[in-house]
Protein backbone atom coordinates (compact mmCIF):
# COMPACT_ATOMS: atom_id res chain seq x y z
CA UNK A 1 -13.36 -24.11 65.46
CA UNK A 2 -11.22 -23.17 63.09
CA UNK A 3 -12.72 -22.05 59.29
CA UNK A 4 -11.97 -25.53 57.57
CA UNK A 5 -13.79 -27.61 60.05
CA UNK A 6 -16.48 -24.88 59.72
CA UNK A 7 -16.75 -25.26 55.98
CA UNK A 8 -17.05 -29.21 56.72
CA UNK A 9 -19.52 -28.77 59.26
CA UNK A 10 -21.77 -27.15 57.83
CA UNK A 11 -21.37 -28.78 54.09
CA UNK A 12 -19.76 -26.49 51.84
CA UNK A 13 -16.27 -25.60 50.65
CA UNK A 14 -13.18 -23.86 52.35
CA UNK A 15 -13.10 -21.50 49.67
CA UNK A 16 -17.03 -20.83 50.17
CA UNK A 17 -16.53 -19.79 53.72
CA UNK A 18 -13.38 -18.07 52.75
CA UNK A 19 -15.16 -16.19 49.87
CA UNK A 20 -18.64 -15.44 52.72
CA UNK A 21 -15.31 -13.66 55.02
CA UNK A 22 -14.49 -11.70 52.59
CA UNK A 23 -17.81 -10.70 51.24
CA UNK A 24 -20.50 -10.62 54.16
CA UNK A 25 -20.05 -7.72 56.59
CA UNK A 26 -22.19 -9.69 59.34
CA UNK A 27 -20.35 -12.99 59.19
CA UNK A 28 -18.67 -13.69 62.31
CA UNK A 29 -15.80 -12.39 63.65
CA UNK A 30 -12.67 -14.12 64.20
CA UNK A 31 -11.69 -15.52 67.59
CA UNK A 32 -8.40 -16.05 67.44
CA UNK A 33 -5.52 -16.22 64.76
CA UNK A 34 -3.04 -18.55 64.76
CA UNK A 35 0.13 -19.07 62.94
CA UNK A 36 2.90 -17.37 60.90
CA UNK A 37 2.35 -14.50 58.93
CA UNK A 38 2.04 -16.30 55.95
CA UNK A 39 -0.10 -19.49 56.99
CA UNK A 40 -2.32 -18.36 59.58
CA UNK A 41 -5.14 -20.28 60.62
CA UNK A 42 -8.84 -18.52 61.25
CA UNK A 43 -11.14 -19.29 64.61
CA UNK A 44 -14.21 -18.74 64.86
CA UNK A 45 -17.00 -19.77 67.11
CA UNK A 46 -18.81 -22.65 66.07
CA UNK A 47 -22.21 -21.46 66.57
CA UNK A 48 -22.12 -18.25 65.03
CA UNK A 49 -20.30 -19.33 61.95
CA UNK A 50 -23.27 -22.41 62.06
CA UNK A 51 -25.97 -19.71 62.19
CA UNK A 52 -24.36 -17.83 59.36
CA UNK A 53 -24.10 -20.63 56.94
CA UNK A 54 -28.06 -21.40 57.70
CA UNK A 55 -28.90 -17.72 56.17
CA UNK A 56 -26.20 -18.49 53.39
CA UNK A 57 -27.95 -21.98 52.48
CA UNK A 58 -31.05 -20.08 52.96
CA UNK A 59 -30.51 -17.52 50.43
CA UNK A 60 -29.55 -20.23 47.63
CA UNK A 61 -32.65 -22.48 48.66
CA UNK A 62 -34.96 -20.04 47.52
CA UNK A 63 -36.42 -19.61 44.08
CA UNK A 64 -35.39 -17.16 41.93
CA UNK A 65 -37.47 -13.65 41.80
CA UNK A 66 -37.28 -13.26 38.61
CA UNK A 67 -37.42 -15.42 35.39
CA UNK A 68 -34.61 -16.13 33.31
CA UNK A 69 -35.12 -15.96 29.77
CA UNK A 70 -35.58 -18.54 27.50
CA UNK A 71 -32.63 -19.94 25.50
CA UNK A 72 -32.11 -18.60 22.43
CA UNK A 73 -31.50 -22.04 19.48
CA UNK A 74 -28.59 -23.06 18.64
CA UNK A 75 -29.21 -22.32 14.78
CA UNK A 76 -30.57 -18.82 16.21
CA UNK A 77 -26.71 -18.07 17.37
CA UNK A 78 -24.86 -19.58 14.80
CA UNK A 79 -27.03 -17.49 12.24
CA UNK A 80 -25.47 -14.72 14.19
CA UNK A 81 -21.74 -16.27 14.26
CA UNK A 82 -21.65 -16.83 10.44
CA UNK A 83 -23.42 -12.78 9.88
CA UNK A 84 -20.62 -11.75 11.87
CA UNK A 85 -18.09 -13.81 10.23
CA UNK A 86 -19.11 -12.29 6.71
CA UNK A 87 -19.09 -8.96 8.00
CA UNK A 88 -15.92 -8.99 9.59
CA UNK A 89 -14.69 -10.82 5.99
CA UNK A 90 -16.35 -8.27 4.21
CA UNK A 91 -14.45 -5.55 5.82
CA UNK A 92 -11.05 -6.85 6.01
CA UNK A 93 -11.58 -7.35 1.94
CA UNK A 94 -12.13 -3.69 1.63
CA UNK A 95 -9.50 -2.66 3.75
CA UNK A 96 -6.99 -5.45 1.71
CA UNK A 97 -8.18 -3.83 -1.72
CA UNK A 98 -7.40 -0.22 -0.15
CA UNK A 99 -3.69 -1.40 1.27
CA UNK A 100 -3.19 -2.87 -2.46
CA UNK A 101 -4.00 0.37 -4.35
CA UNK A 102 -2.08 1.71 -2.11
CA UNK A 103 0.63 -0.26 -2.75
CA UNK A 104 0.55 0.30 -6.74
CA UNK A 105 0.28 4.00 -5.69
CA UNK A 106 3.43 3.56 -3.85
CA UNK A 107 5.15 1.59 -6.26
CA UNK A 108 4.74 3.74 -8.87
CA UNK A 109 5.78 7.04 -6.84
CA UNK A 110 8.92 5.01 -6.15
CA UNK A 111 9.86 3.96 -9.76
CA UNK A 112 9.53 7.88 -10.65
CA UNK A 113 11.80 8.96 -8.12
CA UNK A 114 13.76 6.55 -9.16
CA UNK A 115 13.96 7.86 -12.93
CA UNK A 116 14.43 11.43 -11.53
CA UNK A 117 17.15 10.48 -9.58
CA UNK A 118 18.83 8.26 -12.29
CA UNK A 119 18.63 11.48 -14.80
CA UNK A 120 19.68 14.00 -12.18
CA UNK A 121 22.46 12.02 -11.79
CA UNK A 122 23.28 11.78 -15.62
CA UNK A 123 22.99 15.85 -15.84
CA UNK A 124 25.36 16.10 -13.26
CA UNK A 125 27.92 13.99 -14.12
CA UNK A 126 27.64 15.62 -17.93
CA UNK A 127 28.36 18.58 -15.86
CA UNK A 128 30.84 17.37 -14.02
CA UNK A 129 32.91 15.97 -17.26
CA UNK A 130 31.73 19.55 -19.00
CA UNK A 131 33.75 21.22 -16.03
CA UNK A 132 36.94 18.78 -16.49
CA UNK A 133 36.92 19.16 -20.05
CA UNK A 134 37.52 22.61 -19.63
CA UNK A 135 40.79 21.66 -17.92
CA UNK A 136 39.82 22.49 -14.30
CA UNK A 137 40.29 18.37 -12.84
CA UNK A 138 40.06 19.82 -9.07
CA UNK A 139 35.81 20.11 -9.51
CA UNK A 140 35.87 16.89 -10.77
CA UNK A 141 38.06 15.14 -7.62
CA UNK A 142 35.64 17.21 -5.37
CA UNK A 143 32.79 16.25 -6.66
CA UNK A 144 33.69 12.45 -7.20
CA UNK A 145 34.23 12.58 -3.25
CA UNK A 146 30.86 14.36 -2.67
CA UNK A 147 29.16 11.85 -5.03
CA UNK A 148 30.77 8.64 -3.43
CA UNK A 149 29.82 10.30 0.29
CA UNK A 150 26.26 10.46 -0.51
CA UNK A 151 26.17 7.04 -2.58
């Protein structure tokens, strides 16, 4: 019989037969296959898969060897989800308050640099107008180009 009428047979699903094949060492080996590569159909003889599935059902029909534990209240867990919650707030607050100092910190170096910049450029173009006053006007074409290159 093929694996489908199998899984009827005896009660359960394809995919439970298809998932003991794959799983079990001792279930029974196929017959025959069938079929094109890619939809290939599984025989197997109908009293061995039949004696199989009895050990399978079997298995599931006894009670569990051990206990499970209690379950824990639902207040119990979401006492847990809101602790969590605040923590995780907590910490992503801290880290916020960090990354805006930082910021400021940032900021600030920026707006110096900026200054330093803004008088290094006066100094040199008081140079610059220092050197052309002196009647040499080639420095001062050179370094207009250099200054308008790195502008």
């Amino acid at each position: 019989m093929t694996l489908s009428d199998g899984a009827l047979l005896v009660g359960v699903s394809r995919s439970a037969v298809s998932n003991w094949q794959n799983r079990h060492r001792n279930f029974p080996q196929l017959a025959l296959l069938t079929g094109s590569r890619h939809k290939r159909t599984k025989w197997v003889v109908a009293a061995e898969l039949v004696e199989f599935a009895r050990g399978q059902l079997a298995k599931k029909a006894r009670p569990a060897s051990r206990s499970k534990s209690p379950a824990r209240p639902a207040a119990e867990i979401a006492a847990e989800q809101i602790a969590h919650s605040e923590e995780a707030l907590r910490v992503l607050t801290e880290r916020e308050r960090r990354l805006v100092a930082a910021l400021a910190r940032t900021r600030a170096a920026k707006r110096q640099a900026v200054q330093k910049g803004t008088r290094a450029r006066a100094r040199l173009d008081a140079e610059v107008d220092a050197i052309a006053r002196l009647g040499i006007p080639a420095a001062r074409q050179e370094t207009t180009i250099e200054t308008k290159e790195q502008a």
